[in-house]
Protein backbone atom coordinates (compact mmCIF):
# COMPACT_ATOMS: atom_id res chain seq x y z
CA UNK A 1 200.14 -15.92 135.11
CA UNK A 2 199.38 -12.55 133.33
CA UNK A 3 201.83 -9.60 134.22
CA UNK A 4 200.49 -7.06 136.92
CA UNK A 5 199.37 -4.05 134.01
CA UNK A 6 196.80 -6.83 131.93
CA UNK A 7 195.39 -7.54 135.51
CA UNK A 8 195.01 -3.51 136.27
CA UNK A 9 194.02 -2.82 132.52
CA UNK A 10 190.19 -2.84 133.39
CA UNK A 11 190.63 -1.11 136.92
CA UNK A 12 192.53 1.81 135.48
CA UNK A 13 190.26 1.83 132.22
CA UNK A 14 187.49 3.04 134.56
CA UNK A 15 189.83 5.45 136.77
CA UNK A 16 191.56 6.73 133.78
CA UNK A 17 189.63 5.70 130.70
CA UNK A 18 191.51 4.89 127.75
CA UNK A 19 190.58 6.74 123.98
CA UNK A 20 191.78 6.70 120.69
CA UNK A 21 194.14 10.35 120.81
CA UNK A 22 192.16 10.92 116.95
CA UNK A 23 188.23 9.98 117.31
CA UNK A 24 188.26 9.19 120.83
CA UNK A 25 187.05 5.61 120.62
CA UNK A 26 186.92 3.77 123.61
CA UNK A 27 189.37 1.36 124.88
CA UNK A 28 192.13 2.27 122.76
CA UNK A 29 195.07 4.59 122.33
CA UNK A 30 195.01 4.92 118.70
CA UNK A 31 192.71 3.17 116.28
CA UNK A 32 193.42 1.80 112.79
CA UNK A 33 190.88 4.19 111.28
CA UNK A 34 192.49 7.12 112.57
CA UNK A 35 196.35 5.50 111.85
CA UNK A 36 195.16 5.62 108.02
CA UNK A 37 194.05 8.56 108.40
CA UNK A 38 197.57 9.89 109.64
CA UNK A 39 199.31 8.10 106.81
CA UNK A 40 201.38 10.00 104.98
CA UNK A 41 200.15 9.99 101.03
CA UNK A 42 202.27 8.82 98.31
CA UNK A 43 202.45 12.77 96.77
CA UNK A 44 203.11 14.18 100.51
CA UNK A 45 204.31 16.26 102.07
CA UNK A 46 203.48 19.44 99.98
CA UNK A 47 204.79 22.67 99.87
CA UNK A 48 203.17 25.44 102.10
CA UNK A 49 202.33 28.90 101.63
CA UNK A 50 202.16 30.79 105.13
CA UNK A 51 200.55 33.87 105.50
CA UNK A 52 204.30 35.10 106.70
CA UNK A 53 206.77 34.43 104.29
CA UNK A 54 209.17 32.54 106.90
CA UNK A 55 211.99 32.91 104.07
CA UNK A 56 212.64 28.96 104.23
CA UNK A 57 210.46 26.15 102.38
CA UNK A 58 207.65 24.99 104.31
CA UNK A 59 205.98 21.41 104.20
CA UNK A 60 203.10 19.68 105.65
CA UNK A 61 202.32 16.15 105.30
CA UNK A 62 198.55 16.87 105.48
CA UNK A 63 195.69 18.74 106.44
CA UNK A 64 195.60 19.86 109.87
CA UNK A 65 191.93 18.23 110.24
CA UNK A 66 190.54 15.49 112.21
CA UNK A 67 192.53 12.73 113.41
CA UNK A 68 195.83 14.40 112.45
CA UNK A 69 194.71 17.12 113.99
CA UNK A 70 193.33 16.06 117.36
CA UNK A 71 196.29 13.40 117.83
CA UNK A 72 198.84 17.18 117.48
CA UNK A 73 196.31 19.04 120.09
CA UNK A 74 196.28 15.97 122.71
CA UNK A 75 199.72 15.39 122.19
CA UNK A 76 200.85 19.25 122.82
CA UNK A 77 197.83 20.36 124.86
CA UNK A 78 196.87 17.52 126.70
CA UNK A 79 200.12 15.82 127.39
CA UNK A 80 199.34 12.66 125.30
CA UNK A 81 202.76 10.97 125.19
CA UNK A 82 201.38 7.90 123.83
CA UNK A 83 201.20 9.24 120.56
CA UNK A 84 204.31 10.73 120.36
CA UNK A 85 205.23 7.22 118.51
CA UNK A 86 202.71 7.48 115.51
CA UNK A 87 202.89 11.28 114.93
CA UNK A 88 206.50 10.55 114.68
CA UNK A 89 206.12 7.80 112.33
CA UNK A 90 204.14 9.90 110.07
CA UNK A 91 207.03 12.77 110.59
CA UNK A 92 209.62 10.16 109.89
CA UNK A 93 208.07 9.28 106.58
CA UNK A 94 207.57 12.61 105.15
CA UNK A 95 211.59 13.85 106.02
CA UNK A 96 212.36 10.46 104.50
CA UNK A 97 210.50 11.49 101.25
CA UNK A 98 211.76 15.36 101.03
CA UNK A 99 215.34 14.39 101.15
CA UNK A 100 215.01 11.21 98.67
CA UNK A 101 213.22 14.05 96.28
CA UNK A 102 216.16 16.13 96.48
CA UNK A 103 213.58 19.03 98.25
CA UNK A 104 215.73 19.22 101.39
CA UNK A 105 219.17 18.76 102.19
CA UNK A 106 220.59 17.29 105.56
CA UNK A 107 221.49 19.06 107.95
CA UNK A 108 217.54 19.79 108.55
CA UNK A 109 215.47 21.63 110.92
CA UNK A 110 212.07 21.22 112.11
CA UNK A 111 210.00 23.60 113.54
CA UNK A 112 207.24 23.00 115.25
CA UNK A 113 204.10 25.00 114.04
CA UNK A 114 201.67 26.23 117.02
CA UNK A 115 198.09 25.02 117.94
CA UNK A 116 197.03 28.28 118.87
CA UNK A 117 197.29 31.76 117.60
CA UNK A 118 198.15 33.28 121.56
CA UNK A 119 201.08 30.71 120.72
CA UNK A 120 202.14 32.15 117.76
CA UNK A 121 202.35 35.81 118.90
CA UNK A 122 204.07 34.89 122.24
């Protein structure tokens, strides 16, 4: 006997229809395209210049462009808890990387960067 949620997975796929939170392909929450895509490269993160000098180092572990960038805007926008789990992946490996390159020392704080300029100012 399958459990109850494979039973409902096609009902609620047409009440709620299920996308990938990078591309938006159907019938998935996140696709493998779009999980290499939010891999974290072997010479990232990188150092950041901000238009402010924030007076601490800043580092980003990509591009803020397609899939990394629509899984961040879905996720804070959108309320896309389902990929809380591989943006945090990708977060996990880039800390992981700064302190094993001596770049940052523990204890560390993160600070999340805003989707939208009203954000910023506010």
């Amino acid at each position: 006997m399958s459990p109850p949620t494979a039973t409902l997975a096609p009902v609620l796929d047409l009440i709620l229809p299920l996308e990938c939170g990078g591309c938006g392909a159907p019938s998935t929450r996140w696709c493998d395209a779009c999980a290499t895509e939010l891999s974290v490269g072997i010479d990232e993160p990188r150092v950041v210049n901000p238009r402010v000098d924030p007076q601490v180092p800043v580092f980003a572990l990509g591009r803020y462009v397609g899939a990394r960038r629509q899984a961040i805007l879905a996720m804070k926008e959108h309320g896309r808890g389902d990929l809380v789990a591989p943006l945090a992946r990708a977060l996990a490996v880039g800390v992981h990387r700064l302190l094993a390159w001596g770049m940052v020392e523990t204890p560390l704080t993160i600070v999340p960067a805003p989707t939208r300029r009203s954000a910023a100012r506010g």
